[in-house]
N, C-alpha and C. Protein backbone atom coordinates (compact mmCIF):
# COMPACT_ATOMS: atom_id res chain seq x y z
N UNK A 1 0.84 -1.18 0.00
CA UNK A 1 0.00 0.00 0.00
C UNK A 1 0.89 1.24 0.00
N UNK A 2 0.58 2.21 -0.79
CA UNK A 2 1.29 3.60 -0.96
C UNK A 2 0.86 4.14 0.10
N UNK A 3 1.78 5.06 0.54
CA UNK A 3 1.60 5.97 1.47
C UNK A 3 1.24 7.81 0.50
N UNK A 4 0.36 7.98 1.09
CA UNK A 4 -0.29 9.09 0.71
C UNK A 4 0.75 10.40 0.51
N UNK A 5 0.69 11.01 -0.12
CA UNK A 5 1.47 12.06 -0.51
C UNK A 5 1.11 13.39 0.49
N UNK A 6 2.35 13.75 1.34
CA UNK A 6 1.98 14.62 2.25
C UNK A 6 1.31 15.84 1.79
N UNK A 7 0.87 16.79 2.75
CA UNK A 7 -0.29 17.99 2.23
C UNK A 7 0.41 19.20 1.42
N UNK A 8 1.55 19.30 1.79
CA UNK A 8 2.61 19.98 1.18
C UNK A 8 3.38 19.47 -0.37
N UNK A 9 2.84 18.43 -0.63
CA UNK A 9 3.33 18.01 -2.20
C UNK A 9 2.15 18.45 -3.20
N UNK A 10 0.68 17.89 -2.07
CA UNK A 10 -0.28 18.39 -2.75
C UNK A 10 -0.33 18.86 -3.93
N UNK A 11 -0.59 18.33 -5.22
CA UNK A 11 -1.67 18.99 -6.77
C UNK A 11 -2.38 19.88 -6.44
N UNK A 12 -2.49 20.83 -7.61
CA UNK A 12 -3.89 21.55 -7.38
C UNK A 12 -5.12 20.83 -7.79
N UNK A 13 -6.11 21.15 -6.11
CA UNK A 13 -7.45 20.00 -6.83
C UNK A 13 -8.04 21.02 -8.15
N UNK A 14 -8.91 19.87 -8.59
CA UNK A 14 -9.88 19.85 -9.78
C UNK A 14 -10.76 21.03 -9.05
N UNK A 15 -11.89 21.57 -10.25
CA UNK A 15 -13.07 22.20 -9.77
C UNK A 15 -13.75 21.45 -8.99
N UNK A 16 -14.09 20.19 -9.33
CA UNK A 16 -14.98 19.09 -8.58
C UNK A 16 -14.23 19.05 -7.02
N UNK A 17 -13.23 18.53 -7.07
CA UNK A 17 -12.43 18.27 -5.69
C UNK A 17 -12.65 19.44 -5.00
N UNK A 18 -12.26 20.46 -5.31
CA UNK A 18 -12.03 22.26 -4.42
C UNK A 18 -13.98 22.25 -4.08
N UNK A 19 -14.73 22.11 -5.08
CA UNK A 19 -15.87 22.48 -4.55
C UNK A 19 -16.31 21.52 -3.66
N UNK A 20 -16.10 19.98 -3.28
CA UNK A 20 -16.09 19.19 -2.34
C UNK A 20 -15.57 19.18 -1.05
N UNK A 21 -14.46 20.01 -1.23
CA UNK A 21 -13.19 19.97 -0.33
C UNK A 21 -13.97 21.32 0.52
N UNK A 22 -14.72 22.43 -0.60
CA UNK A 22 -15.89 23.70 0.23
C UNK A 22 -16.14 23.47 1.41
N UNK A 23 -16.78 21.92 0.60
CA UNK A 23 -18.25 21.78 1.89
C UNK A 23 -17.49 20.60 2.97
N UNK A 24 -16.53 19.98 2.93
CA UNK A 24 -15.71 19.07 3.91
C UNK A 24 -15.57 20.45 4.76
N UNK A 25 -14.56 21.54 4.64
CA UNK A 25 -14.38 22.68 5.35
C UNK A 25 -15.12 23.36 6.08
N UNK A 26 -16.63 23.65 5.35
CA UNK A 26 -17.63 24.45 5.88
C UNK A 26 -18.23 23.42 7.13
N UNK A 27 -18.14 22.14 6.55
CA UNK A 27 -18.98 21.08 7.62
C UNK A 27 -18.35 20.31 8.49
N UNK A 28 -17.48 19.93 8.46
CA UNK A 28 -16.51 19.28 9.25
C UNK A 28 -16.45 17.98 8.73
N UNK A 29 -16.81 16.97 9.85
CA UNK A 29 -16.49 15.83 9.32
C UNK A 29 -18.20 15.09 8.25
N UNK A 30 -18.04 14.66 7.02
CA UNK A 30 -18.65 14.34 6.49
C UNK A 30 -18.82 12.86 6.11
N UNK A 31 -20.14 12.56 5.85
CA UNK A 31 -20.57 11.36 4.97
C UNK A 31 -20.58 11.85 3.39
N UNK A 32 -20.79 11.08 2.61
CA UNK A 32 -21.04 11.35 1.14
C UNK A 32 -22.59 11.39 0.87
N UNK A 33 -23.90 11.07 2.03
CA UNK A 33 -24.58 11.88 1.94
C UNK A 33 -25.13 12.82 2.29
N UNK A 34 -23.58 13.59 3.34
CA UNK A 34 -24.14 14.85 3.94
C UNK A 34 -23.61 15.67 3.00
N UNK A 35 -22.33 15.40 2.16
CA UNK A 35 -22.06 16.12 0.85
C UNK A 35 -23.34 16.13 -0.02
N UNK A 36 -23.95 15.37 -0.49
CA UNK A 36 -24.78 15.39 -1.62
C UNK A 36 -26.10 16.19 -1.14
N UNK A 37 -26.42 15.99 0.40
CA UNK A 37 -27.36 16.79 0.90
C UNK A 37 -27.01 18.80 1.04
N UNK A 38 -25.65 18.88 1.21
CA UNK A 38 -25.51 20.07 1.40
C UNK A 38 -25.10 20.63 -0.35
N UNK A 39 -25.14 20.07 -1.31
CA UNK A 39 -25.17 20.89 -2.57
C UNK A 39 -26.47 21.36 -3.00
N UNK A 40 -25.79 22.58 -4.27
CA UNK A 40 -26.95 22.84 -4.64
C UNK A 40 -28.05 22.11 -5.49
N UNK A 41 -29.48 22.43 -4.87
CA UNK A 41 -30.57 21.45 -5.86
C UNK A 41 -30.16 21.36 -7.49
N UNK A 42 -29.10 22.09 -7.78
CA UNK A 42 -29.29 21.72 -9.11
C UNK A 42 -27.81 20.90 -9.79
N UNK A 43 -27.22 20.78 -8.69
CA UNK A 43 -25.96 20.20 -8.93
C UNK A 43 -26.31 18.78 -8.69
N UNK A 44 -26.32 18.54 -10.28
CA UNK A 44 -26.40 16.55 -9.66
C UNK A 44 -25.50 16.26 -10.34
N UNK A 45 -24.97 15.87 -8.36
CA UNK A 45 -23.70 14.74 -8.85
C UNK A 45 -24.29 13.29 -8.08
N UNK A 46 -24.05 11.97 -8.96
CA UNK A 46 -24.67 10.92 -8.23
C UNK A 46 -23.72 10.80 -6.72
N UNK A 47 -24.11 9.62 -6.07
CA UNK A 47 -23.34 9.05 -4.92
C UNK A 47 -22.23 8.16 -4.79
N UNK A 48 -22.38 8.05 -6.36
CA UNK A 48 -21.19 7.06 -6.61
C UNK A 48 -19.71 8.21 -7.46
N UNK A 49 -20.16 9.16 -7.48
CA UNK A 49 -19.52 10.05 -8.06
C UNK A 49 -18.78 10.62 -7.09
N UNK A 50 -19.82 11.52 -5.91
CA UNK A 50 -19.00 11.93 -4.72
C UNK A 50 -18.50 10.57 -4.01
N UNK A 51 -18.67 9.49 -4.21
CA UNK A 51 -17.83 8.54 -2.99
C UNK A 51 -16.62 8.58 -3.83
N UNK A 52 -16.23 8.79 -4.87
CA UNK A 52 -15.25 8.33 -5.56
C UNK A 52 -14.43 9.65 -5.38
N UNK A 53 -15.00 11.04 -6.06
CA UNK A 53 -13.93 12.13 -5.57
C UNK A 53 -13.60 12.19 -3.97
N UNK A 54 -14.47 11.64 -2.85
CA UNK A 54 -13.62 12.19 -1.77
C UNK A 54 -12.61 10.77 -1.40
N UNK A 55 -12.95 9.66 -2.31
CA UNK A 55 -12.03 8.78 -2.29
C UNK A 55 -10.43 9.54 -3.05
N UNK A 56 -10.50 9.74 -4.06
CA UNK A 56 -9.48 10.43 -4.76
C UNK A 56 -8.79 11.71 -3.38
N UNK A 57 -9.81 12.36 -3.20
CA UNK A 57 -8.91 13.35 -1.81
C UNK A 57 -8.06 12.71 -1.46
N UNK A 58 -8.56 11.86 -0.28
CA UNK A 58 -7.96 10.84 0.75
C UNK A 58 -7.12 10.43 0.04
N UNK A 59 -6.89 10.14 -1.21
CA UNK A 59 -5.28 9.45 -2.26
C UNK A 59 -4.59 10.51 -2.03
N UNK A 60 -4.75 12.03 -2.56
CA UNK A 60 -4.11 12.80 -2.33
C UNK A 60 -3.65 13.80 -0.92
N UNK A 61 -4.32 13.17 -0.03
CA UNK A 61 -3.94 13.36 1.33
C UNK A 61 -4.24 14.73 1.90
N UNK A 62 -5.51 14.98 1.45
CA UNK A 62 -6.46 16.41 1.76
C UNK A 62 -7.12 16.34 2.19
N UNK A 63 -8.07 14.70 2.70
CA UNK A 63 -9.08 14.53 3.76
C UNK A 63 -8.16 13.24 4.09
N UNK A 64 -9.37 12.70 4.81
CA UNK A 64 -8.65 11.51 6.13
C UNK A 64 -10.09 11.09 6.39
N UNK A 65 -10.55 9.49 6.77
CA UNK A 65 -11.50 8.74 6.59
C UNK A 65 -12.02 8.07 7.99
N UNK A 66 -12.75 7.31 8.04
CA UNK A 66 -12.80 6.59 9.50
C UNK A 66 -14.03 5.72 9.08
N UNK A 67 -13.87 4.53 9.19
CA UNK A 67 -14.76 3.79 8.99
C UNK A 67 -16.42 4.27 10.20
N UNK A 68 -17.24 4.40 9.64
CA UNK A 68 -18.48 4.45 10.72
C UNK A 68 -19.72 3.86 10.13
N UNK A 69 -20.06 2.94 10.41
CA UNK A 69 -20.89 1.65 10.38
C UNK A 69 -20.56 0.93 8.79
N UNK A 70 -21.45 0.98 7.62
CA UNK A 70 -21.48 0.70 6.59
C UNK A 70 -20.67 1.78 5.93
N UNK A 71 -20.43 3.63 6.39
CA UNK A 71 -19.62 3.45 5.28
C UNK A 71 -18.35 4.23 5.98
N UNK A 72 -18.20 5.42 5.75
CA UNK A 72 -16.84 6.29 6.29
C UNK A 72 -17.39 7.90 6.47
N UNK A 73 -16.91 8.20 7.13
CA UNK A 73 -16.78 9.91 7.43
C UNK A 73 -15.57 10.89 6.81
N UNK A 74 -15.52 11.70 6.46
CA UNK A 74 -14.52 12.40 5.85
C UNK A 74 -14.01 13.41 6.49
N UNK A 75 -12.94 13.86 6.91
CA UNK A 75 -12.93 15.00 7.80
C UNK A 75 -11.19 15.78 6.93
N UNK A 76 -11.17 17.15 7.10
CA UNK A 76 -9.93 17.97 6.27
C UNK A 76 -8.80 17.13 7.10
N UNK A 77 -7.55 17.11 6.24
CA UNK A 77 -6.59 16.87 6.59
C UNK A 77 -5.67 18.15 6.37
N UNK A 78 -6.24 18.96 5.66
CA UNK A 78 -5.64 20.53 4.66
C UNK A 78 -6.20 21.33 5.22
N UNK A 79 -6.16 22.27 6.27
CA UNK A 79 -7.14 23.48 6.15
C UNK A 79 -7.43 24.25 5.22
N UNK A 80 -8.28 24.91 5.39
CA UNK A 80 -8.89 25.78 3.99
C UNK A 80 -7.61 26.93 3.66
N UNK A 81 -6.90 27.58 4.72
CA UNK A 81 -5.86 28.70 4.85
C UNK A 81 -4.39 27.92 4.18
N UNK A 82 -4.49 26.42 4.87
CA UNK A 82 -2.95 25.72 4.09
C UNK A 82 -3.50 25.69 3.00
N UNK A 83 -4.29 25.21 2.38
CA UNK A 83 -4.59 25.31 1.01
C UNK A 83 -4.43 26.25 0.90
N UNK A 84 -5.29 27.59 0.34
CA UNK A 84 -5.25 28.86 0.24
C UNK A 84 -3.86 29.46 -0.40
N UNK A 85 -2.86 29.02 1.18
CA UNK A 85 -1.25 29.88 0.79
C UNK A 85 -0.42 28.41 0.34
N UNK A 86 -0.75 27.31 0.23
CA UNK A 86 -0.62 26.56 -0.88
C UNK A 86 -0.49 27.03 -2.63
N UNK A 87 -2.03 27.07 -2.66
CA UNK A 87 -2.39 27.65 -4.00
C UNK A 87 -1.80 29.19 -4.49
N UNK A 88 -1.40 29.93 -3.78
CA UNK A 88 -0.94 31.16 -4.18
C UNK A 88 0.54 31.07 -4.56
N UNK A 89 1.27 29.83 -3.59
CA UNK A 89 2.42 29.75 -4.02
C UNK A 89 2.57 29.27 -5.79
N UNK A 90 1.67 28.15 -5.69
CA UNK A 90 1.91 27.63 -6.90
C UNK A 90 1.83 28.35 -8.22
N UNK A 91 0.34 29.51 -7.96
CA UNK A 91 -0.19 30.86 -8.58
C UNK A 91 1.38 31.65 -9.25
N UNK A 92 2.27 31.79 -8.11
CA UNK A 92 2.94 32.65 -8.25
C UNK A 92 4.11 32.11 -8.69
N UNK A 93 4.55 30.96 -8.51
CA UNK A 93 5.78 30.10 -9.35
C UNK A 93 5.16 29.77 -10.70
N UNK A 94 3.83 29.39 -10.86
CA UNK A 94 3.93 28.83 -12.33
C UNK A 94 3.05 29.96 -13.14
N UNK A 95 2.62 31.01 -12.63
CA UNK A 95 1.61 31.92 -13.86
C UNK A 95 2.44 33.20 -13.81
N UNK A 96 3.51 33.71 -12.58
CA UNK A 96 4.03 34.92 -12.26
C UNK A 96 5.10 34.81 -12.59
N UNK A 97 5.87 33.69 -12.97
CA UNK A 97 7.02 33.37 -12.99
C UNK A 97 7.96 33.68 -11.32
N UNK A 98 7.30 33.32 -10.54
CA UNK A 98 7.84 33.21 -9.47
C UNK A 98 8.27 34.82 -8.82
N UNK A 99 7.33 35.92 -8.99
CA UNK A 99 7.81 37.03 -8.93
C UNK A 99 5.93 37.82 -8.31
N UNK A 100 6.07 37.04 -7.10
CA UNK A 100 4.59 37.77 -5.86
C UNK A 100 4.26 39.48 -6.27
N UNK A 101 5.17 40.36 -6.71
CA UNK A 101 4.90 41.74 -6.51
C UNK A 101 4.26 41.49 -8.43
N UNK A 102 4.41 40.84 -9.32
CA UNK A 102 3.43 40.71 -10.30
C UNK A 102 1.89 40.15 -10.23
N UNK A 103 2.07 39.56 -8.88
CA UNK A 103 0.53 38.85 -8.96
C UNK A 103 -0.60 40.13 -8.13
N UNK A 104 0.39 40.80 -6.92
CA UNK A 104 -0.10 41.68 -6.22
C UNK A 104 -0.85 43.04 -7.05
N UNK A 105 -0.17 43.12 -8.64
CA UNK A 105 -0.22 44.29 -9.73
C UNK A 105 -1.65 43.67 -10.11
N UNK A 106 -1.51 42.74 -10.78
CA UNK A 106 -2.66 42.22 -11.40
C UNK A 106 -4.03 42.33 -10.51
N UNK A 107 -3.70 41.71 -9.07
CA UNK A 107 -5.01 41.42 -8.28
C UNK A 107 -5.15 42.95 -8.20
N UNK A 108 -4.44 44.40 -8.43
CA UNK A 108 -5.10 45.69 -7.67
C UNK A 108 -5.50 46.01 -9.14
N UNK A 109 -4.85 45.76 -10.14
CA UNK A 109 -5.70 46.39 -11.62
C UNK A 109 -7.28 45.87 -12.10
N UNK A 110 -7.05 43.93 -11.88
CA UNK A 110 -8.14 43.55 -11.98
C UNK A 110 -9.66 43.17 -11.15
N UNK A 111 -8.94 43.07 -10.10
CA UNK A 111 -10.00 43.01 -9.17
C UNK A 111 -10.90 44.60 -7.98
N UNK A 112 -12.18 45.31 -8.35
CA UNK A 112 -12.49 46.04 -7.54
C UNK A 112 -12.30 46.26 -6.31
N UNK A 113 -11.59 47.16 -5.54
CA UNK A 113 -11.39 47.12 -3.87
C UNK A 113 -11.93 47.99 -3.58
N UNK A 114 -12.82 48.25 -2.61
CA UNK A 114 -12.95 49.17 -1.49
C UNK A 114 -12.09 49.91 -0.97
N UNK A 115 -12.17 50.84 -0.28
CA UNK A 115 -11.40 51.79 0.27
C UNK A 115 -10.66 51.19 1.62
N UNK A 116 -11.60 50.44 2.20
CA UNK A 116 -11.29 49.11 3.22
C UNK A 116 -10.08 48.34 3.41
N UNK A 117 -10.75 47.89 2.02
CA UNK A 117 -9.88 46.39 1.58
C UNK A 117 -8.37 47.18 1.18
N UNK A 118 -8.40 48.49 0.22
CA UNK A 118 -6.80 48.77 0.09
C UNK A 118 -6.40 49.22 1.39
N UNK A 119 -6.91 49.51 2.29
CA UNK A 119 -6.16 49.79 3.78
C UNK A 119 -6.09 48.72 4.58
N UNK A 120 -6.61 47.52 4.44
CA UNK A 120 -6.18 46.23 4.77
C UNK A 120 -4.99 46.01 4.49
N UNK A 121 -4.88 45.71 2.82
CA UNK A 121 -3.84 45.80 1.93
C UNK A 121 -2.30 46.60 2.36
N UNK A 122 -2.98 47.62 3.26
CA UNK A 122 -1.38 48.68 3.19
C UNK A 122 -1.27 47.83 4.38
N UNK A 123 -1.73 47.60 5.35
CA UNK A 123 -1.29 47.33 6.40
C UNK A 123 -1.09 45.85 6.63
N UNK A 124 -0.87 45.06 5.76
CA UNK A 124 -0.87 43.64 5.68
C UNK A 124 0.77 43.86 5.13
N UNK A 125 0.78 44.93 3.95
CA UNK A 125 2.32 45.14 3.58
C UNK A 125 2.92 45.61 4.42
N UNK A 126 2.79 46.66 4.95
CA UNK A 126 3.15 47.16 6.20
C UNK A 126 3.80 46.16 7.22
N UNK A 127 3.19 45.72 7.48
CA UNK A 127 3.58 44.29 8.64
C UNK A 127 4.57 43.71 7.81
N UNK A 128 4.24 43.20 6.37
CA UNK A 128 5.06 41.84 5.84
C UNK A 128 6.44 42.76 5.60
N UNK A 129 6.33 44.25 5.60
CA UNK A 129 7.61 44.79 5.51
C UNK A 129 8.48 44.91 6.43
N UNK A 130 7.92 44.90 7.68
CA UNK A 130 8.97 44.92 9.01
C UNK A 130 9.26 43.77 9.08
N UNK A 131 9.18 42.60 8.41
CA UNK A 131 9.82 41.09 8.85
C UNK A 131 10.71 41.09 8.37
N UNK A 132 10.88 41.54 6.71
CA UNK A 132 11.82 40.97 6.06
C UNK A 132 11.48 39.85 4.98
């Protein structure tokens, strides 16, 4: 038996996986029909579909399982935040060419901010500037 690939080697999940991986996060520990119960009415995915993607997780070592009666429970092995600064790294090595102050350009040209959010922004740099 393979041993699961730690959370830090981690792929980026699929749309399917990330939107599964949502509701593992939002809910804690899950069945595959408390997944299928908490999507939307118009998202049909069968039960043999979600048993199989949060089977695929658990390969990739982003949930973690436990047998409970007939079938298993699913619970994060990834928090939503390790993911998160996971995914930004990867964002920024493979679309930025490894260069964060290009991705930071893009997110203030393309995305709308509040007056808020850019004073979040200064003061998030602010901080990350006194570390080093």
């Amino acid at each position: 038996m393979t041993k699961p690939p730690s959370v830090e080697e981690s792929k980026p999940l699929t749309p399917v996986e990330l939107e599964l991986m949502q509701l593992v996060w939002r809910l804690g520990e899950v069945s595959v029909a408390d997944v299928l119960a908490a999507l939307p009415p118009e998202r049909k995915l069968a039960y043999t579909s979600v048993s199989t993607v949060l089977r695929i997780l658990e390969q990739k070592g982003v949930v973690q399982s436990r047998k409970e009666g007939r079938g298993h429970l699913y619970s994060a092995r990834l928090s939503r935040e390790a993911y998160e600064a996971q995914s930004v790294r990867h964002l920024v090595a493979t679309v930025f060419d490894g260069t964060p102050s290009s991705l930071v350009a893009r997110l203030v040209e393309a995305v709308p901010l509040s007056a808020e959010e850019v004073e979040q922004i200064r003061k998030l740099l602010g901080r990350k500037g006194g570390r080093g």
